[in-house]
C-alpha atoms as a PDB file:
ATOM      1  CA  UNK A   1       7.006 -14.957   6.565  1.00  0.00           C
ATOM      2  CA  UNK A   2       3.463 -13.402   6.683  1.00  0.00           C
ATOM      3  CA  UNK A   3       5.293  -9.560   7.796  1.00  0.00           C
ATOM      4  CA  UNK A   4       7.798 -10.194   4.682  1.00  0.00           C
ATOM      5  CA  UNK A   5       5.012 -10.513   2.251  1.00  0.00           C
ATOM      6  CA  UNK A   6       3.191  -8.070   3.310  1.00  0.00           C
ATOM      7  CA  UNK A   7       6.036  -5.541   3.662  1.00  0.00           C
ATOM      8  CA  UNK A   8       7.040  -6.719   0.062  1.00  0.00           C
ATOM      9  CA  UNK A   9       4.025  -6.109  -1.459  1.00  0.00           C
ATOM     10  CA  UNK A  10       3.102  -2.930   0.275  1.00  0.00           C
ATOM     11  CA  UNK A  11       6.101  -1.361  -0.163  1.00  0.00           C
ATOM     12  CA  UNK A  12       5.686  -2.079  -4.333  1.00  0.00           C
ATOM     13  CA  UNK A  13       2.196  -0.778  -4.080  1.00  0.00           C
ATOM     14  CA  UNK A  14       2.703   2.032  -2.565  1.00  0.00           C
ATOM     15  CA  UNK A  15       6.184   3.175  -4.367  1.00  0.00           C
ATOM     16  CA  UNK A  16       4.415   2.825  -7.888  1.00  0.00           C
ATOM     17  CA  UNK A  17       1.445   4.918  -6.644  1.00  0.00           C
ATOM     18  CA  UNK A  18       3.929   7.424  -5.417  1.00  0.00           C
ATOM     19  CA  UNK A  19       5.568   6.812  -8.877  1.00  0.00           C
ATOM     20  CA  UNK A  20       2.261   7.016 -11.031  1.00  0.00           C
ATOM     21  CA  UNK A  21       1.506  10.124  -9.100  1.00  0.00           C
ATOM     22  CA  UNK A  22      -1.716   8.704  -7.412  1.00  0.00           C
ATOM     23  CA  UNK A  23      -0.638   8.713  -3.869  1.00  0.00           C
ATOM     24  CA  UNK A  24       1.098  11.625  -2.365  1.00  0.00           C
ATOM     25  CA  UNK A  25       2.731  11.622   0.928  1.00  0.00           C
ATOM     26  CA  UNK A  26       3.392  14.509   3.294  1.00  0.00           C
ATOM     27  CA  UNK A  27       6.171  16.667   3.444  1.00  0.00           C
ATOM     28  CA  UNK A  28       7.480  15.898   6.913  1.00  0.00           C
ATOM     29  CA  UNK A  29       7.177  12.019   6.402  1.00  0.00           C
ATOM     30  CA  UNK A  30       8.359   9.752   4.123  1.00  0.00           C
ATOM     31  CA  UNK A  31       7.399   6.947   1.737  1.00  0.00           C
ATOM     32  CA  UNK A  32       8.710   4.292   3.966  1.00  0.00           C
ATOM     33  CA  UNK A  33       6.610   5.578   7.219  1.00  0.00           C
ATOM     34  CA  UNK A  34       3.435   5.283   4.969  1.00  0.00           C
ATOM     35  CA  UNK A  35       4.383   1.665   3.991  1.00  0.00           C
ATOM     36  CA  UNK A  36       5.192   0.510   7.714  1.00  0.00           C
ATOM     37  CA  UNK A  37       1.346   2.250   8.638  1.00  0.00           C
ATOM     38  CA  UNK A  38      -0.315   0.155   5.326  1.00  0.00           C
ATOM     39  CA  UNK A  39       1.940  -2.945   6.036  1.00  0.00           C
ATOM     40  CA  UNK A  40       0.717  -2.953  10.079  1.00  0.00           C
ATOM     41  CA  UNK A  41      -2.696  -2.122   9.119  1.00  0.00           C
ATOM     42  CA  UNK A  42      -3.371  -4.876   6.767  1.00  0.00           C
ATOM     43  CA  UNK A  43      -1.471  -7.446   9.618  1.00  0.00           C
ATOM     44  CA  UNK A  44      -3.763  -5.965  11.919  1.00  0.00           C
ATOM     45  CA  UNK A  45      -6.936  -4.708  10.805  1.00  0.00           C
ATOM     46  CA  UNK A  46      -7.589  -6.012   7.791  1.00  0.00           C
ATOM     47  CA  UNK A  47      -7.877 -10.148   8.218  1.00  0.00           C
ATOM     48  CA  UNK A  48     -11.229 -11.364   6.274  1.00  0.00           C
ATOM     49  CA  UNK A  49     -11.769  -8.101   4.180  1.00  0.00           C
ATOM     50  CA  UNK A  50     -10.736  -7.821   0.336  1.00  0.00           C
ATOM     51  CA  UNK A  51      -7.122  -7.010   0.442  1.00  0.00           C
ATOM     52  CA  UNK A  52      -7.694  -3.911  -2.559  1.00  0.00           C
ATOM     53  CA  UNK A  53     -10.409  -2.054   0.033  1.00  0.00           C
ATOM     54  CA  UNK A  54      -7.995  -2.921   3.350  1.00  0.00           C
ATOM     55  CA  UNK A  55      -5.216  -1.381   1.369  1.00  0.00           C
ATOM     56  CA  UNK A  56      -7.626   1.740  -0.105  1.00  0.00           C
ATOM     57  CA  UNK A  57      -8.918   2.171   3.205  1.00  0.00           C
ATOM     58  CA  UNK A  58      -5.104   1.549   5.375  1.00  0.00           C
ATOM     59  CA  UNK A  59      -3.786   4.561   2.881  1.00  0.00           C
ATOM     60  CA  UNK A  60      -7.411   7.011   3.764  1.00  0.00           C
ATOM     61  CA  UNK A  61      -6.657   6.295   7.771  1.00  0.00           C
ATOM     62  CA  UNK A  62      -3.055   7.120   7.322  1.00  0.00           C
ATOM     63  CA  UNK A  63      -1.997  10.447   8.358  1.00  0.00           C
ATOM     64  CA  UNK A  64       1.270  10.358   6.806  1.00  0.00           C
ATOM     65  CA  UNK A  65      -0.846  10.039   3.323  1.00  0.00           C
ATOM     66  CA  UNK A  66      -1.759  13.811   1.667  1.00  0.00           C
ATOM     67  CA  UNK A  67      -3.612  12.891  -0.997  1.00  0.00           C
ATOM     68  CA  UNK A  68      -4.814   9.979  -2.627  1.00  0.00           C
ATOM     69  CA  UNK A  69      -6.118   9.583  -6.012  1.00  0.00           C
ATOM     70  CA  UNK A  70      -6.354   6.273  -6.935  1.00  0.00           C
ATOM     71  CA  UNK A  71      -9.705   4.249  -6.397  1.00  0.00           C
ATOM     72  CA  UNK A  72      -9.764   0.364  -5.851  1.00  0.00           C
ATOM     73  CA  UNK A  73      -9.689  -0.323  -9.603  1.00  0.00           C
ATOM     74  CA  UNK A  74      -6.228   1.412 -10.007  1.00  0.00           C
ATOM     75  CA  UNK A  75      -4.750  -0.180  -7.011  1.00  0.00           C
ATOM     76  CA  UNK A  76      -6.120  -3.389  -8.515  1.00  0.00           C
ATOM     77  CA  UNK A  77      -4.128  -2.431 -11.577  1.00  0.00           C
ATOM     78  CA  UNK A  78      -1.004  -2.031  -9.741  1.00  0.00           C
ATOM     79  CA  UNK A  79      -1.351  -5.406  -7.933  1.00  0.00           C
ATOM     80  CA  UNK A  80      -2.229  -7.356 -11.276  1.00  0.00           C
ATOM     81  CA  UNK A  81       0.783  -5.551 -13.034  1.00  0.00           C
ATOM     82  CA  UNK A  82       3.015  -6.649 -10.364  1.00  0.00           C
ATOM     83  CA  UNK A  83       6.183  -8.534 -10.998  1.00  0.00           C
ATOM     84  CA  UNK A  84       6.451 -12.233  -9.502  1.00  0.00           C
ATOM     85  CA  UNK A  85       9.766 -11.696  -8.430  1.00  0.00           C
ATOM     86  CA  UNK A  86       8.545  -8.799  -5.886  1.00  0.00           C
ATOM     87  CA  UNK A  87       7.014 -11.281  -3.219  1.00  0.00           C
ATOM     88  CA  UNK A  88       9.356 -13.329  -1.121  1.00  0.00           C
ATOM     89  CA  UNK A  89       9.081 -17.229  -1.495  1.00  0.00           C
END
């Protein structure tokens, strides 16, 4: 269940940043290779650290990842704004 959440929530994060034109993701890959790297990185890498950093940080180690232009505090946003229904039970 742990891989479902995360997957969930990454792929919402990541989609509205793409959306909100904060993250922008290479030409030769795609949104949903970005959200596999963020989604293993924060299983992986991440345990015991602030989820907002892990995910700031998972998105500046990707390579798939062109540009991003959101800080913590807007990825915060994102998170807080984010509709119940988006995480599985």
């Amino acid at each position: 269940m742990l891989s479902a959440f995360l997957l969930a929530f990454s792929d919402h994060v990541v989609r509205r940043l793409v959306e909100d034109e904060q993250l922008s993701v290479r030409e030769e890959a795609s949104t949903d290779d970005v959200v596999a790297y963020v989604t293993d990185y924060l299983a992986n890498r991440a345990q015991g650290n602030s989820l907002i950093s892990s995910f700031s940080k998972a998105l500046l180690s990707c390579d798939d990842v062109d540009e991003l232009f959101a800080d913590d505090e807007a990825i915060k946003e994102v998170v807080d704004a984010m509709p119940r229904t988006v995480l599985p039970r």
